[in-house]
PDB file of N, CA and C in Angstrom:
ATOM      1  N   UNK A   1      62.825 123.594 109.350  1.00  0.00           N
ATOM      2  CA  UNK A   1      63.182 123.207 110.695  1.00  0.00           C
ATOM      3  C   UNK A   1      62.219 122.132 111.198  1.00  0.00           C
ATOM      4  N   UNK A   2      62.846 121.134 111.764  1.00  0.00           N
ATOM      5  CA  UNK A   2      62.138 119.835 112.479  1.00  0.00           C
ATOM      6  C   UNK A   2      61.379 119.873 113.330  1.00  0.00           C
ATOM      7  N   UNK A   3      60.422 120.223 114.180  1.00  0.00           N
ATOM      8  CA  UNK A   3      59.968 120.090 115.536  1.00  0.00           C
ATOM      9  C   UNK A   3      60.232 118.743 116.513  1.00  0.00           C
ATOM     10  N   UNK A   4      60.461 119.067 117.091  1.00  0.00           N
ATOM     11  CA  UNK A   4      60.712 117.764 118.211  1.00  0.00           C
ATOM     12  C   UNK A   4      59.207 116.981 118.665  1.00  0.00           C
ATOM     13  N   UNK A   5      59.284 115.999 118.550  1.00  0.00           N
ATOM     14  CA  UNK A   5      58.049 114.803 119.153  1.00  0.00           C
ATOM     15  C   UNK A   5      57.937 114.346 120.155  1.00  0.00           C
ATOM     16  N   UNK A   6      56.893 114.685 121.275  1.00  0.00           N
ATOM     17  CA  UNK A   6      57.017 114.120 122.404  1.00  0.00           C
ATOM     18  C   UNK A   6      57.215 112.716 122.938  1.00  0.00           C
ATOM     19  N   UNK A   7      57.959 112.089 123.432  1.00  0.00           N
ATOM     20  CA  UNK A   7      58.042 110.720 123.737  1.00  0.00           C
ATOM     21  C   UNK A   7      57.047 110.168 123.450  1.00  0.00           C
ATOM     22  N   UNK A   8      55.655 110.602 124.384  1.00  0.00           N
ATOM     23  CA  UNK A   8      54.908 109.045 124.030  1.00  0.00           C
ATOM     24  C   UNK A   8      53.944 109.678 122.909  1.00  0.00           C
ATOM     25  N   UNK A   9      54.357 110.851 122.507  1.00  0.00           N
ATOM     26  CA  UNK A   9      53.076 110.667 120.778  1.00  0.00           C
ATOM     27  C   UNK A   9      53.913 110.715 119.678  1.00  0.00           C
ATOM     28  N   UNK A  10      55.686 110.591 119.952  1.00  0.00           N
ATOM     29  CA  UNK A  10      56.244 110.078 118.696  1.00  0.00           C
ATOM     30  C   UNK A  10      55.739 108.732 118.518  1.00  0.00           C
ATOM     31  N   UNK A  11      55.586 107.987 119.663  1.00  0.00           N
ATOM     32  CA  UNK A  11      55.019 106.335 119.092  1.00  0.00           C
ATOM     33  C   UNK A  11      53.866 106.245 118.159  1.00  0.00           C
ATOM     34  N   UNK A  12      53.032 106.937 118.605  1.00  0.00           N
ATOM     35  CA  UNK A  12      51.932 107.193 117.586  1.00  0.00           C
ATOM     36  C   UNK A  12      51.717 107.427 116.335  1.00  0.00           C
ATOM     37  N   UNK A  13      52.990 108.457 116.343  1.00  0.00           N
ATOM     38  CA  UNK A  13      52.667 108.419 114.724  1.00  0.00           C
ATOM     39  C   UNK A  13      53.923 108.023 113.649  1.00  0.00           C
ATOM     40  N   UNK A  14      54.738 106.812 114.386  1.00  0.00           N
ATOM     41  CA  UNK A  14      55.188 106.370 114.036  1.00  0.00           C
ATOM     42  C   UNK A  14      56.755 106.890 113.542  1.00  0.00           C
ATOM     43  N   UNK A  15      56.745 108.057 114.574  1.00  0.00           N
ATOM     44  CA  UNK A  15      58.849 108.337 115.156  1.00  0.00           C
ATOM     45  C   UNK A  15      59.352 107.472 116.139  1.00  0.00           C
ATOM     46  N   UNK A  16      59.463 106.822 116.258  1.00  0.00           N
ATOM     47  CA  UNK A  16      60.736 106.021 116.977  1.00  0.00           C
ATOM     48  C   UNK A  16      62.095 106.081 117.679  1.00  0.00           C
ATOM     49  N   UNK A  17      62.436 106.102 118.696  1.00  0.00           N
ATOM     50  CA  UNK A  17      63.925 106.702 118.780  1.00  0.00           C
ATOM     51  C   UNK A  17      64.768 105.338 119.678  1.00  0.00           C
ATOM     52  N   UNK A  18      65.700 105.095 119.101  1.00  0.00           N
ATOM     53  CA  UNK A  18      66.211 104.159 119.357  1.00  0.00           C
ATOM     54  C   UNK A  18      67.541 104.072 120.495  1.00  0.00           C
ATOM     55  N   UNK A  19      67.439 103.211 121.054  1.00  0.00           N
ATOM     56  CA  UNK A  19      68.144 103.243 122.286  1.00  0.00           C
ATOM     57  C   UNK A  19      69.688 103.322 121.829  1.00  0.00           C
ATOM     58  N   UNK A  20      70.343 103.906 122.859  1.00  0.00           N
ATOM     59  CA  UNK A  20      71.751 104.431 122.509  1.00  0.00           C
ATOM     60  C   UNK A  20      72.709 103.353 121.994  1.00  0.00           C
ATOM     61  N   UNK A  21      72.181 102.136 122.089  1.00  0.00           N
ATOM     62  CA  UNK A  21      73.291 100.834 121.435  1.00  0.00           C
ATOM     63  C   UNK A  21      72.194  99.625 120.754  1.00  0.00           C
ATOM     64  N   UNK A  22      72.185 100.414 119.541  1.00  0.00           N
ATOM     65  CA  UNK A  22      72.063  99.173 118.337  1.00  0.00           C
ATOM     66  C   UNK A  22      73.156  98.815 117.832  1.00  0.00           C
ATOM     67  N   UNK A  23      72.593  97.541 117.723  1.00  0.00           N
ATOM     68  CA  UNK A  23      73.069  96.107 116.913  1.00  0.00           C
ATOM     69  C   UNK A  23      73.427  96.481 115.511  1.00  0.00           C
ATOM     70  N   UNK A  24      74.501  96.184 114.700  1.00  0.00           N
ATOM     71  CA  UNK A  24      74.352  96.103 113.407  1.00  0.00           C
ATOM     72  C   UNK A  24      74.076  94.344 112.846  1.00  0.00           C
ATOM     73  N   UNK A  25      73.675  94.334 112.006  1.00  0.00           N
ATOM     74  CA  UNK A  25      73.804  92.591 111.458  1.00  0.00           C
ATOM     75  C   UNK A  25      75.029  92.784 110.738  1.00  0.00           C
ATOM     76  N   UNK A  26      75.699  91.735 110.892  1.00  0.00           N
ATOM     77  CA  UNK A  26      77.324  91.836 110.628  1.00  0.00           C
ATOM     78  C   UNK A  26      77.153  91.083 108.690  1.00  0.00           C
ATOM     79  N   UNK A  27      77.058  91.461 107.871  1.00  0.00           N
ATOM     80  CA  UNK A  27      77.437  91.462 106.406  1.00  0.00           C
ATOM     81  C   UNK A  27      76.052  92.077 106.185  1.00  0.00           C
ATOM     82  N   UNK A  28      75.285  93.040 107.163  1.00  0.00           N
ATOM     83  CA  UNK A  28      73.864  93.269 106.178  1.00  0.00           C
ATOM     84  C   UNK A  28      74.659  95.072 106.442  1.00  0.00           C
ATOM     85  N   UNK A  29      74.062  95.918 105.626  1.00  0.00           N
ATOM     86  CA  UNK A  29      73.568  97.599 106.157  1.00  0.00           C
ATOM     87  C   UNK A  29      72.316  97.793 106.591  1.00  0.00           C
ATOM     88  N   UNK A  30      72.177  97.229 107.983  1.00  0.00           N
ATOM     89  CA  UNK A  30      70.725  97.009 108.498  1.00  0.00           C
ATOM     90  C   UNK A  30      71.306  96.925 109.911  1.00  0.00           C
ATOM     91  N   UNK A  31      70.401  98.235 110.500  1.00  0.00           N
ATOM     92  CA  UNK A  31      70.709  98.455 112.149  1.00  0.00           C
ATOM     93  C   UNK A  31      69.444  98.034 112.894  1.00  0.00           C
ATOM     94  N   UNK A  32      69.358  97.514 113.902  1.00  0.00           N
ATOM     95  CA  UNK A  32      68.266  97.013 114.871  1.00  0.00           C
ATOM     96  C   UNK A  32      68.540  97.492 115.807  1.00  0.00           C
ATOM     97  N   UNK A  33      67.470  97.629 116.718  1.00  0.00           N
ATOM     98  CA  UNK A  33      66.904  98.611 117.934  1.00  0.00           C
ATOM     99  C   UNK A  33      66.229  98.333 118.713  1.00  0.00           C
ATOM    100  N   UNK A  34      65.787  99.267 119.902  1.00  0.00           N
ATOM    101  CA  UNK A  34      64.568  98.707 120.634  1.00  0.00           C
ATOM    102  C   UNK A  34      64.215 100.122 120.382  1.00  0.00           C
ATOM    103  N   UNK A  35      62.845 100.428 120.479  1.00  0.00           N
ATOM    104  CA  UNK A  35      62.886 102.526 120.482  1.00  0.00           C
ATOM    105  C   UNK A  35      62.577 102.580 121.963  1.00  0.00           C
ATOM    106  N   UNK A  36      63.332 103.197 123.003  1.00  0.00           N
ATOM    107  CA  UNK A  36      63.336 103.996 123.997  1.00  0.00           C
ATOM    108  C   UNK A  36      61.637 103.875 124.832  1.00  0.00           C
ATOM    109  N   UNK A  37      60.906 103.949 124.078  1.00  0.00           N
ATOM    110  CA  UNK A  37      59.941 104.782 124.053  1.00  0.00           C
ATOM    111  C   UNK A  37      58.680 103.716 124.516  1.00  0.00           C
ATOM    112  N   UNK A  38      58.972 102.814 123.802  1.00  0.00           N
ATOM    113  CA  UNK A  38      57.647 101.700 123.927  1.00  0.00           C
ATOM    114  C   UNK A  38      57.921 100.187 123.559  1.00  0.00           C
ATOM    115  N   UNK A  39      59.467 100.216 123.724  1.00  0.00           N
ATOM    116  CA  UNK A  39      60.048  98.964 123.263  1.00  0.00           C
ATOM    117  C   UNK A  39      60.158  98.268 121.976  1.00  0.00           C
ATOM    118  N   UNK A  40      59.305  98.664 121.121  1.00  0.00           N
ATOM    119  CA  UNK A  40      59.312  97.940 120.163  1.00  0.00           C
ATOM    120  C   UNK A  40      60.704  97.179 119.403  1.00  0.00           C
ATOM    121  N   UNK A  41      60.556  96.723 118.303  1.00  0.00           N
ATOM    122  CA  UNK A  41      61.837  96.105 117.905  1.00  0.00           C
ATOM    123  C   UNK A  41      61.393  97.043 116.273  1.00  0.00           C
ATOM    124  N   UNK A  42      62.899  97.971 116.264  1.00  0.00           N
ATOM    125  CA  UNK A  42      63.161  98.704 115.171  1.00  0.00           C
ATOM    126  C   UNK A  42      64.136  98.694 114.230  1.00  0.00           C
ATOM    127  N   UNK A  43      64.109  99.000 112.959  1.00  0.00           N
ATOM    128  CA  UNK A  43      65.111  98.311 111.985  1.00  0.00           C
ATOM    129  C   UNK A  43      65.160  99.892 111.241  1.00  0.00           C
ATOM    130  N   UNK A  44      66.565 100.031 110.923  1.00  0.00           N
ATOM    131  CA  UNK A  44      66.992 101.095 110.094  1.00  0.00           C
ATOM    132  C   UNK A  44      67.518 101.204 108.789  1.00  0.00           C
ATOM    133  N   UNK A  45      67.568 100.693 107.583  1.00  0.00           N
ATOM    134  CA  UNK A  45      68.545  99.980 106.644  1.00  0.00           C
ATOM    135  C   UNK A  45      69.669 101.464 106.217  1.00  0.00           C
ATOM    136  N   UNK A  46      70.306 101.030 105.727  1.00  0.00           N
ATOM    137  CA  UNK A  46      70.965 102.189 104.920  1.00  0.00           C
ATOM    138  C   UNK A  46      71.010 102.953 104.532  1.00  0.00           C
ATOM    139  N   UNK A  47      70.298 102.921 103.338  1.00  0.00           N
ATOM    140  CA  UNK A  47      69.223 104.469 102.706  1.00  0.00           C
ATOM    141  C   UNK A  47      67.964 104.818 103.461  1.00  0.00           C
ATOM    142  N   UNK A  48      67.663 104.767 104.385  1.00  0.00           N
ATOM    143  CA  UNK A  48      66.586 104.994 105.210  1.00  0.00           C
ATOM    144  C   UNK A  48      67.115 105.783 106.123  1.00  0.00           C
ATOM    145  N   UNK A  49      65.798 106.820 106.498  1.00  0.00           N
ATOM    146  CA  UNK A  49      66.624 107.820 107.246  1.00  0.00           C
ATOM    147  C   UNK A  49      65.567 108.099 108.651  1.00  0.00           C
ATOM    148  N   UNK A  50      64.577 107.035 108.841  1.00  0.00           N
ATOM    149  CA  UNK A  50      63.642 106.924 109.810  1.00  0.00           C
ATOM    150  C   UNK A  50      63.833 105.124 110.346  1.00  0.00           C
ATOM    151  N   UNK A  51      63.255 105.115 111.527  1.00  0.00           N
ATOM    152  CA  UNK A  51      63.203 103.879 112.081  1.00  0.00           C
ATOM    153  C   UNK A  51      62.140 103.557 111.833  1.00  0.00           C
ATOM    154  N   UNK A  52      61.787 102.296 111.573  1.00  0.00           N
ATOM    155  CA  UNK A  52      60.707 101.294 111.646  1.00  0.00           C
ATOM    156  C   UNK A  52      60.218 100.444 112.159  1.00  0.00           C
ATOM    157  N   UNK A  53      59.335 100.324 112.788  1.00  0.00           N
ATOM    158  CA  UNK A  53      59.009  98.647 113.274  1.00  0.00           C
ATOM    159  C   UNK A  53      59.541  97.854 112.573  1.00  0.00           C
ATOM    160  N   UNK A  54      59.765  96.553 112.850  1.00  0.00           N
ATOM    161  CA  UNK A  54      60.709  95.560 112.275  1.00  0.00           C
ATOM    162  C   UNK A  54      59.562  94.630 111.597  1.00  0.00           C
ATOM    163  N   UNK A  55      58.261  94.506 112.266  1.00  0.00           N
ATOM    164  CA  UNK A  55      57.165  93.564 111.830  1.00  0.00           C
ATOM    165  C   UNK A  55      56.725  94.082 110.210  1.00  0.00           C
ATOM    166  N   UNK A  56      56.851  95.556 110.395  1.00  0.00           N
ATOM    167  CA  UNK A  56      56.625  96.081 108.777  1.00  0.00           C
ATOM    168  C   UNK A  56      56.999  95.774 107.544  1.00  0.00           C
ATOM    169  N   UNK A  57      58.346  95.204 107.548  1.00  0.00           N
ATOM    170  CA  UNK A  57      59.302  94.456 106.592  1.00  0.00           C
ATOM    171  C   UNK A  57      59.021  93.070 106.196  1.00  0.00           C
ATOM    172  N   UNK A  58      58.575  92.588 107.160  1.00  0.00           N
ATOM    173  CA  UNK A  58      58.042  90.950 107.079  1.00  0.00           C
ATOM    174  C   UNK A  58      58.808  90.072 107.625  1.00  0.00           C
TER     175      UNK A  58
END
């Protein structure tokens, strides 16, 4: 069972939750985001099952 992460110390350790309307890139399997939480800009690909900062990818 999962425990739930509080808003501002999921940022911390790097859970993310993404605002109710991401973007897809139209011919990629790659979703973009802002997370809720602290704005950042977050990227989800396909087989991935967590959000990421987007700067992480390059």
């Amino acid at each position: 069972m999962q425990t739930l992460v509080s808003r501002s110390g999921g940022c911390a350790i790097g859970r993310h939750l993404p605002r109710s309307r991401h973007r897809d890139v139209k011919g990629e399997p790659i979703q973009r985001s802002a997370c809720r939480c602290c704005g950042a800009a977050i990227v989800k690909s396909a087989v991935s099952r967590r959000w990421i900062v987007s700067g992480l990818l390059g």
